[in-house]
PDB file of N, CA and C in Angstrom:
ATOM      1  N   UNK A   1       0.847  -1.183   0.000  1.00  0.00           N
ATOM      2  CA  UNK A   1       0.000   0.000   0.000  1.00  0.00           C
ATOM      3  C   UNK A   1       0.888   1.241   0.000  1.00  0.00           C
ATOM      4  N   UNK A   2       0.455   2.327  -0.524  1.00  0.00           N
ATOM      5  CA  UNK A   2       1.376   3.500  -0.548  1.00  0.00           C
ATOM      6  C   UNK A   2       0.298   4.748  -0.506  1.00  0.00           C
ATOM      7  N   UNK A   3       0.420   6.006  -0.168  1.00  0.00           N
ATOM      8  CA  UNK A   3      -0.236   7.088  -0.300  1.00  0.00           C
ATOM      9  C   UNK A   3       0.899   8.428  -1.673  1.00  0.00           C
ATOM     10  N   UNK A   4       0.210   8.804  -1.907  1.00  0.00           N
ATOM     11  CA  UNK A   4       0.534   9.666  -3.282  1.00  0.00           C
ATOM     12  C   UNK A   4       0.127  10.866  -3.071  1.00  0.00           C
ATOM     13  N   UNK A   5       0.520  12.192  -3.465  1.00  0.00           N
ATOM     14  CA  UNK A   5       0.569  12.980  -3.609  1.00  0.00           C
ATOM     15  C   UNK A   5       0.845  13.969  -4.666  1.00  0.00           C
ATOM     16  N   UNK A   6       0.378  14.941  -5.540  1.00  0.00           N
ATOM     17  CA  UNK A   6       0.382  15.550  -6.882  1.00  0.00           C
ATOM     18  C   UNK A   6       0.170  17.175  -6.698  1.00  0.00           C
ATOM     19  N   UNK A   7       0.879  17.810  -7.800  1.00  0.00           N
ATOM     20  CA  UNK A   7       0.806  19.184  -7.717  1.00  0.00           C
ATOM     21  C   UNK A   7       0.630  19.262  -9.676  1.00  0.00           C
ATOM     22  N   UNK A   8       0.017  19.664 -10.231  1.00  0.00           N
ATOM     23  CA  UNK A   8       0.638  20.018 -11.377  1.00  0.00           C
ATOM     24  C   UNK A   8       0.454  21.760 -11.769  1.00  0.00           C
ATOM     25  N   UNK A   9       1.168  22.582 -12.372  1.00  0.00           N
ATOM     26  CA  UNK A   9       0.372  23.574 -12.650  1.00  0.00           C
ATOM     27  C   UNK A   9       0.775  24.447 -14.332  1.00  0.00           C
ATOM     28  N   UNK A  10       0.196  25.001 -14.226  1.00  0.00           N
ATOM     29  CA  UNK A  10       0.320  25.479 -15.421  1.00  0.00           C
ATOM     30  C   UNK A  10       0.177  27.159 -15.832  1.00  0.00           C
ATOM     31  N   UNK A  11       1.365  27.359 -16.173  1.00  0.00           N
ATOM     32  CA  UNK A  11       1.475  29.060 -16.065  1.00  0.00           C
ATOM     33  C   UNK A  11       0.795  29.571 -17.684  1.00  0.00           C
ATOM     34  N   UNK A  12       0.578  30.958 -17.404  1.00  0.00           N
ATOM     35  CA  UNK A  12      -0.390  31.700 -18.389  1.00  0.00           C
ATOM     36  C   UNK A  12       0.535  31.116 -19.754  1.00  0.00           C
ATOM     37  N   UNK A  13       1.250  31.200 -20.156  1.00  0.00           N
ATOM     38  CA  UNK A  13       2.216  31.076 -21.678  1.00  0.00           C
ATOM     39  C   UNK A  13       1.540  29.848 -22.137  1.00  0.00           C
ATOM     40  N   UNK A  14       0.981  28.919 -21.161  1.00  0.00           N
ATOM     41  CA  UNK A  14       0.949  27.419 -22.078  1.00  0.00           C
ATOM     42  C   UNK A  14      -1.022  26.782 -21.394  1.00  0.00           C
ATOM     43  N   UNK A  15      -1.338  28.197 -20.711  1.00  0.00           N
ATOM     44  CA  UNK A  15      -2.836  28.134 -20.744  1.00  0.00           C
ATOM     45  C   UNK A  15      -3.788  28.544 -21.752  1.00  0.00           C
ATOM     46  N   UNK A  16      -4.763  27.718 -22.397  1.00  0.00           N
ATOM     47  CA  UNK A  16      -5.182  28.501 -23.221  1.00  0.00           C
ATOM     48  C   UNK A  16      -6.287  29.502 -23.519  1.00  0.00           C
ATOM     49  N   UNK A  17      -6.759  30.435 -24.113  1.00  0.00           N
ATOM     50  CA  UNK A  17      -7.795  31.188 -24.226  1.00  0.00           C
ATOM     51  C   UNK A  17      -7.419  32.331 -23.413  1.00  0.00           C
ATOM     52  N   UNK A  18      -8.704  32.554 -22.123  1.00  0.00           N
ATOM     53  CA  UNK A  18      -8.633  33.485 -21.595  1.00  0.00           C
ATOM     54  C   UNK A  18      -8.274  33.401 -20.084  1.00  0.00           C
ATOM     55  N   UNK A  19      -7.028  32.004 -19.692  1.00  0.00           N
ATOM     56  CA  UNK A  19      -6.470  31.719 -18.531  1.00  0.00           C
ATOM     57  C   UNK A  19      -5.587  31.816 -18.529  1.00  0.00           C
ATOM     58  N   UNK A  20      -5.155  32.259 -17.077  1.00  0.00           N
ATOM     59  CA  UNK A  20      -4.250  32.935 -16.058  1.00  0.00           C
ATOM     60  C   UNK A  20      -3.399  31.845 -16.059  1.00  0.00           C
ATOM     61  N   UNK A  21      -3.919  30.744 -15.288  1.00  0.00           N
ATOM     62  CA  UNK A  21      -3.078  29.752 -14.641  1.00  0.00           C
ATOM     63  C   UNK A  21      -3.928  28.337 -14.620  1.00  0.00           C
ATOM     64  N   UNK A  22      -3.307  27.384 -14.285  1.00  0.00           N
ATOM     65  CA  UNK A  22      -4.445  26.096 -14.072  1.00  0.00           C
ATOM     66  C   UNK A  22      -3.460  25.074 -13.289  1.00  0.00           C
ATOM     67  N   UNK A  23      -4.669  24.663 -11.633  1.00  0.00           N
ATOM     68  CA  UNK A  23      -3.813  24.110 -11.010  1.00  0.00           C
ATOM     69  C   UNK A  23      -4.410  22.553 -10.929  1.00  0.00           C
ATOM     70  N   UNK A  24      -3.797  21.318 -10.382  1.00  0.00           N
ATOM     71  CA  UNK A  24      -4.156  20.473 -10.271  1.00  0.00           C
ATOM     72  C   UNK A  24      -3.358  20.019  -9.213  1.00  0.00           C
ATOM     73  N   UNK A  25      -4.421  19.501  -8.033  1.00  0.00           N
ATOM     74  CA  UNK A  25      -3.335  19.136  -6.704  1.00  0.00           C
ATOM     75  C   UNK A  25      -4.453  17.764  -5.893  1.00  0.00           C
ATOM     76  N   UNK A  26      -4.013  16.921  -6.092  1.00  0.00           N
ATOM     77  CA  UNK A  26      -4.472  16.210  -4.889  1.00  0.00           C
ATOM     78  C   UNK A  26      -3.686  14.842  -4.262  1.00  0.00           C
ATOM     79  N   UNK A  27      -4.656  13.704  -3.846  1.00  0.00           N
ATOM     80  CA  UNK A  27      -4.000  12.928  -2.687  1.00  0.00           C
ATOM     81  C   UNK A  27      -4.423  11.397  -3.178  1.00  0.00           C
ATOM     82  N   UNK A  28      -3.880  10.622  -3.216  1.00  0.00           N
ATOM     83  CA  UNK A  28      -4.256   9.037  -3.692  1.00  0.00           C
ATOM     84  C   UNK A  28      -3.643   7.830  -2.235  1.00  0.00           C
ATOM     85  N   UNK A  29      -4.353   7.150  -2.615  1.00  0.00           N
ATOM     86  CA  UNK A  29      -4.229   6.174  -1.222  1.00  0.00           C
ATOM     87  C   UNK A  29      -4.704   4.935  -2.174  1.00  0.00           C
ATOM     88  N   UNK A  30      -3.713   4.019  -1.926  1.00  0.00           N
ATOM     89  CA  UNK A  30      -3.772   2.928  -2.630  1.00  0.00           C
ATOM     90  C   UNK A  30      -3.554   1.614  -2.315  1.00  0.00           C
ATOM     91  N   UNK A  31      -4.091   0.352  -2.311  1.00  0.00           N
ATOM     92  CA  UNK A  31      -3.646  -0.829  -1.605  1.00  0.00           C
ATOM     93  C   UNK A  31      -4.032  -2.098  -2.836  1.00  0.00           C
ATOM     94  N   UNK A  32      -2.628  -2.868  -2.774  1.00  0.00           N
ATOM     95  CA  UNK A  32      -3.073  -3.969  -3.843  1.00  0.00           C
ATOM     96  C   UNK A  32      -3.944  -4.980  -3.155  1.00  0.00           C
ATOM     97  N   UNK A  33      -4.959  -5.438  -3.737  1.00  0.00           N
ATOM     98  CA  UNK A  33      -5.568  -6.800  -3.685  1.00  0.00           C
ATOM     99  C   UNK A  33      -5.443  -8.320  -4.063  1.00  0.00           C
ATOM    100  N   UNK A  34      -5.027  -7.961  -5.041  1.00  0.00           N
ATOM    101  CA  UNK A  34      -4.412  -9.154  -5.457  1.00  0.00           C
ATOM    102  C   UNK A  34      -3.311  -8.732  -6.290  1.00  0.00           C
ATOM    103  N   UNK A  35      -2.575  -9.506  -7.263  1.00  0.00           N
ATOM    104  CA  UNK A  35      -1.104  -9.769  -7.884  1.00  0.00           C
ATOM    105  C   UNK A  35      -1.474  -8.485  -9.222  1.00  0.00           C
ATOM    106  N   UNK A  36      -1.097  -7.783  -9.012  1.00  0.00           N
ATOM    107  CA  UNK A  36      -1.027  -5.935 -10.252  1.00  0.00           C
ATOM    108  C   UNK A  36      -2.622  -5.614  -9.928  1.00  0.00           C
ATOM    109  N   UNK A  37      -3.426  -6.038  -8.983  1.00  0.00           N
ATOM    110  CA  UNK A  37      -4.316  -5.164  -8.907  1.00  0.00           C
ATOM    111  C   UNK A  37      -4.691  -4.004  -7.859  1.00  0.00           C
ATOM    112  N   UNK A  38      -5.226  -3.297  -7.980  1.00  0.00           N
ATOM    113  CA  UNK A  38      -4.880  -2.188  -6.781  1.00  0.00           C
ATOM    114  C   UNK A  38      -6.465  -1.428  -6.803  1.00  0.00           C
ATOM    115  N   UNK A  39      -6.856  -1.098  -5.183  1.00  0.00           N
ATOM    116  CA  UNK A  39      -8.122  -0.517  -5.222  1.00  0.00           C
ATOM    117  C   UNK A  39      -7.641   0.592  -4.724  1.00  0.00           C
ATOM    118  N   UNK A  40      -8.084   2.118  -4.945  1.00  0.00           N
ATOM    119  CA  UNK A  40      -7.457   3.474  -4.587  1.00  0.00           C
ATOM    120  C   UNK A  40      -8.814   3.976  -4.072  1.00  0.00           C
ATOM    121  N   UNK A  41      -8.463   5.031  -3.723  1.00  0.00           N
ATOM    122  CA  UNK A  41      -9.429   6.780  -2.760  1.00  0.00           C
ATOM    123  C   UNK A  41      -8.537   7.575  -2.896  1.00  0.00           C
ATOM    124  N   UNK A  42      -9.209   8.778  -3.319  1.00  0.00           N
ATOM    125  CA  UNK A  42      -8.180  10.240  -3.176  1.00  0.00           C
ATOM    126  C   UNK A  42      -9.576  11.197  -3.373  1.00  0.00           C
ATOM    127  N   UNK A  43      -8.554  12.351  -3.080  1.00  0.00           N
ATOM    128  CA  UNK A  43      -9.028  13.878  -2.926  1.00  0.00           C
ATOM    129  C   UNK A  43      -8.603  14.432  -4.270  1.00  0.00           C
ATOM    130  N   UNK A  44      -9.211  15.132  -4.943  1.00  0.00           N
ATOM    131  CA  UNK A  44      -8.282  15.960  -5.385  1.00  0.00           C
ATOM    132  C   UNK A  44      -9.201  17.772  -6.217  1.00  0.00           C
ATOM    133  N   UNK A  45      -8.473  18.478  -6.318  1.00  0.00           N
ATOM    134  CA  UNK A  45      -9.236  19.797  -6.958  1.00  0.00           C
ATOM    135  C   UNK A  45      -8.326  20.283  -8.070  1.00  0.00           C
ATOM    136  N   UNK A  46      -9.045  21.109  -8.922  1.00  0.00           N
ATOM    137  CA  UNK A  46      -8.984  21.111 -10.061  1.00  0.00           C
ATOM    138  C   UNK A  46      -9.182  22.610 -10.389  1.00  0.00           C
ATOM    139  N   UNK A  47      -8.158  23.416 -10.442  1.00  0.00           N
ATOM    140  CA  UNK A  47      -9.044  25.247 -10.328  1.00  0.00           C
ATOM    141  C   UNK A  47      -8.057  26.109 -12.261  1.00  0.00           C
ATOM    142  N   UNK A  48      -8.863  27.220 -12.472  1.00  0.00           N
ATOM    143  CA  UNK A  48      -8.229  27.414 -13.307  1.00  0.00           C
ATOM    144  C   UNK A  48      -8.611  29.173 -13.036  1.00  0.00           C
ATOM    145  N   UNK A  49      -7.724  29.691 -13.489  1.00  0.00           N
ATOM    146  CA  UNK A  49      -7.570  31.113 -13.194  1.00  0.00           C
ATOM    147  C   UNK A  49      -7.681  31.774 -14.434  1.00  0.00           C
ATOM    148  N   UNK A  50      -9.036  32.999 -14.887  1.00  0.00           N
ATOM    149  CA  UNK A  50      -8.987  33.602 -16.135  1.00  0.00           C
ATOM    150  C   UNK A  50      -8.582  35.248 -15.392  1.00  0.00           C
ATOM    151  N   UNK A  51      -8.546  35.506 -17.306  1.00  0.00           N
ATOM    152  CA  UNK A  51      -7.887  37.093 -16.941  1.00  0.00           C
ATOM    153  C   UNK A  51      -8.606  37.757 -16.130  1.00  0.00           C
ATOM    154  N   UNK A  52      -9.813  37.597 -15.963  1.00  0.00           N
ATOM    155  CA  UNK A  52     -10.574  38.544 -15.484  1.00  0.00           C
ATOM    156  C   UNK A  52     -10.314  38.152 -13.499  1.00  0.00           C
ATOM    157  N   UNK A  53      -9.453  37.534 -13.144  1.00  0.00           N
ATOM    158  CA  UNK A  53      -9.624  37.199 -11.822  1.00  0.00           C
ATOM    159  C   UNK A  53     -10.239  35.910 -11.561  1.00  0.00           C
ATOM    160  N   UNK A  54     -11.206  35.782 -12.308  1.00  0.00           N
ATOM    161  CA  UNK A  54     -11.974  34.793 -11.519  1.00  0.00           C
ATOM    162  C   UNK A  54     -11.190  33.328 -11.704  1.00  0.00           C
ATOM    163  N   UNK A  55     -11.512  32.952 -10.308  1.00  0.00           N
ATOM    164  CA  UNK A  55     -11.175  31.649 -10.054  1.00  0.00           C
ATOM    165  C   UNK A  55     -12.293  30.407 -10.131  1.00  0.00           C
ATOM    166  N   UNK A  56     -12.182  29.807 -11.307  1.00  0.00           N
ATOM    167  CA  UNK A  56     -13.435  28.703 -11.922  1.00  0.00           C
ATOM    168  C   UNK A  56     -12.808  27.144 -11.017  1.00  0.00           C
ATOM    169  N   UNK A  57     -13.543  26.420  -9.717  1.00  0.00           N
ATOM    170  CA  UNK A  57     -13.193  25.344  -9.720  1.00  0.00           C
ATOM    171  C   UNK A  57     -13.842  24.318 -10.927  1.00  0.00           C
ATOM    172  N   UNK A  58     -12.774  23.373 -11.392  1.00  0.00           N
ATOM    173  CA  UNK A  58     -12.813  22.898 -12.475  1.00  0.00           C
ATOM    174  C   UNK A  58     -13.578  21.419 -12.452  1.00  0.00           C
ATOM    175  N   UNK A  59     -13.228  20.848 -10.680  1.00  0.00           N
ATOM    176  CA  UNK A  59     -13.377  19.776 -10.304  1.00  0.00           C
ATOM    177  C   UNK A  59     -13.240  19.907  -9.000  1.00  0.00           C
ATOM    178  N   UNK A  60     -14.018  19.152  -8.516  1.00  0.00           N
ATOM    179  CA  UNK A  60     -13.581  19.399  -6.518  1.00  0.00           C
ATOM    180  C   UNK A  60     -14.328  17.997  -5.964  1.00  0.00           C
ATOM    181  N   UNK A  61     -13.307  17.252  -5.202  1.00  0.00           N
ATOM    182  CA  UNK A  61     -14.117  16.441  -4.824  1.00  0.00           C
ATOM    183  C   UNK A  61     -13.588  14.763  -4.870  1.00  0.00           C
ATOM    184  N   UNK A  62     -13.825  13.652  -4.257  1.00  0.00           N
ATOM    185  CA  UNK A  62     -13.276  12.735  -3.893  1.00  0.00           C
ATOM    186  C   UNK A  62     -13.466  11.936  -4.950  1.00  0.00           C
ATOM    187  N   UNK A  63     -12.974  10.490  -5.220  1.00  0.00           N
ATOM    188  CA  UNK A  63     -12.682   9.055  -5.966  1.00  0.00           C
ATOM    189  C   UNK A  63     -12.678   8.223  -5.478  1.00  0.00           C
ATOM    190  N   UNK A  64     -12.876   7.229  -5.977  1.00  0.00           N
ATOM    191  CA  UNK A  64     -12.476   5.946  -5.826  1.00  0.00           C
ATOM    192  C   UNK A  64     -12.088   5.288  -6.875  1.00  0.00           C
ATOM    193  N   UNK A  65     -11.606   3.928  -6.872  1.00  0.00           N
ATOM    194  CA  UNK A  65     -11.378   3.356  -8.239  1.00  0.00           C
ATOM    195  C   UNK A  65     -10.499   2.225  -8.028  1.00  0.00           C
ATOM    196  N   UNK A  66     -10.765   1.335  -9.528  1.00  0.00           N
ATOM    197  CA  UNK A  66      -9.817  -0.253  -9.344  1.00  0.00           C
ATOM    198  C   UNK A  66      -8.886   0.217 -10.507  1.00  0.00           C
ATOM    199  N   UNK A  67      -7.405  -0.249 -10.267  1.00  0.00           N
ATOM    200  CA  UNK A  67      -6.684  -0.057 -11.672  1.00  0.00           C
ATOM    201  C   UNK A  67      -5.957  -1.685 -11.506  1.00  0.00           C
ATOM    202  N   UNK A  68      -6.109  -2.156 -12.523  1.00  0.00           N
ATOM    203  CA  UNK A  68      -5.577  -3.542 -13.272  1.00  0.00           C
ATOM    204  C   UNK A  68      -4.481  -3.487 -14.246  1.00  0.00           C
ATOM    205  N   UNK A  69      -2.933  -3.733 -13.723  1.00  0.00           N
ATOM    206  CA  UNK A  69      -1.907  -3.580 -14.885  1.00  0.00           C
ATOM    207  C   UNK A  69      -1.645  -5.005 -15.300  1.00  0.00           C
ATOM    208  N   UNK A  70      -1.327  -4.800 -16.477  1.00  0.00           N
ATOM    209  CA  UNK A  70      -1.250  -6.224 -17.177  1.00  0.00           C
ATOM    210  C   UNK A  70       0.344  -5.971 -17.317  1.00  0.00           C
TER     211      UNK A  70
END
């Protein structure tokens, strides 16, 4: 099992249209079940910043999920 953590962001030069900035930050918690399979939970938010100030959340809000690597 492991816990995870993420930041990504993205400055005005490589945002497009009429945004400032765009952030992506959250938290993963993960435990295998069986042999490459893994059941997760996380947090995470999602915000993007236009010229005008305003701050648009993009996404807000928890997960769950199974990931299966072959």
């Amino acid at each position: 099992s492991r816990v995870t953590t993420y930041l990504f962001y993205a400055p005005h030069v490589v945002t497009l249209l009429d945004g400032q900035r765009f952030f992506d930050v959250g938290v993963r918690a993960e435990v295998e079940v069986i042999r490459n399979s893994f059941l997760y939970v996380g947090y995470r938010q999602m915000q993007a910043e236009l010229d005008n100030q305003v701050k648009l959340n993009v996404d807000k809000g928890a997960f769950v999920g199974m990931q299966i690597k072959f």
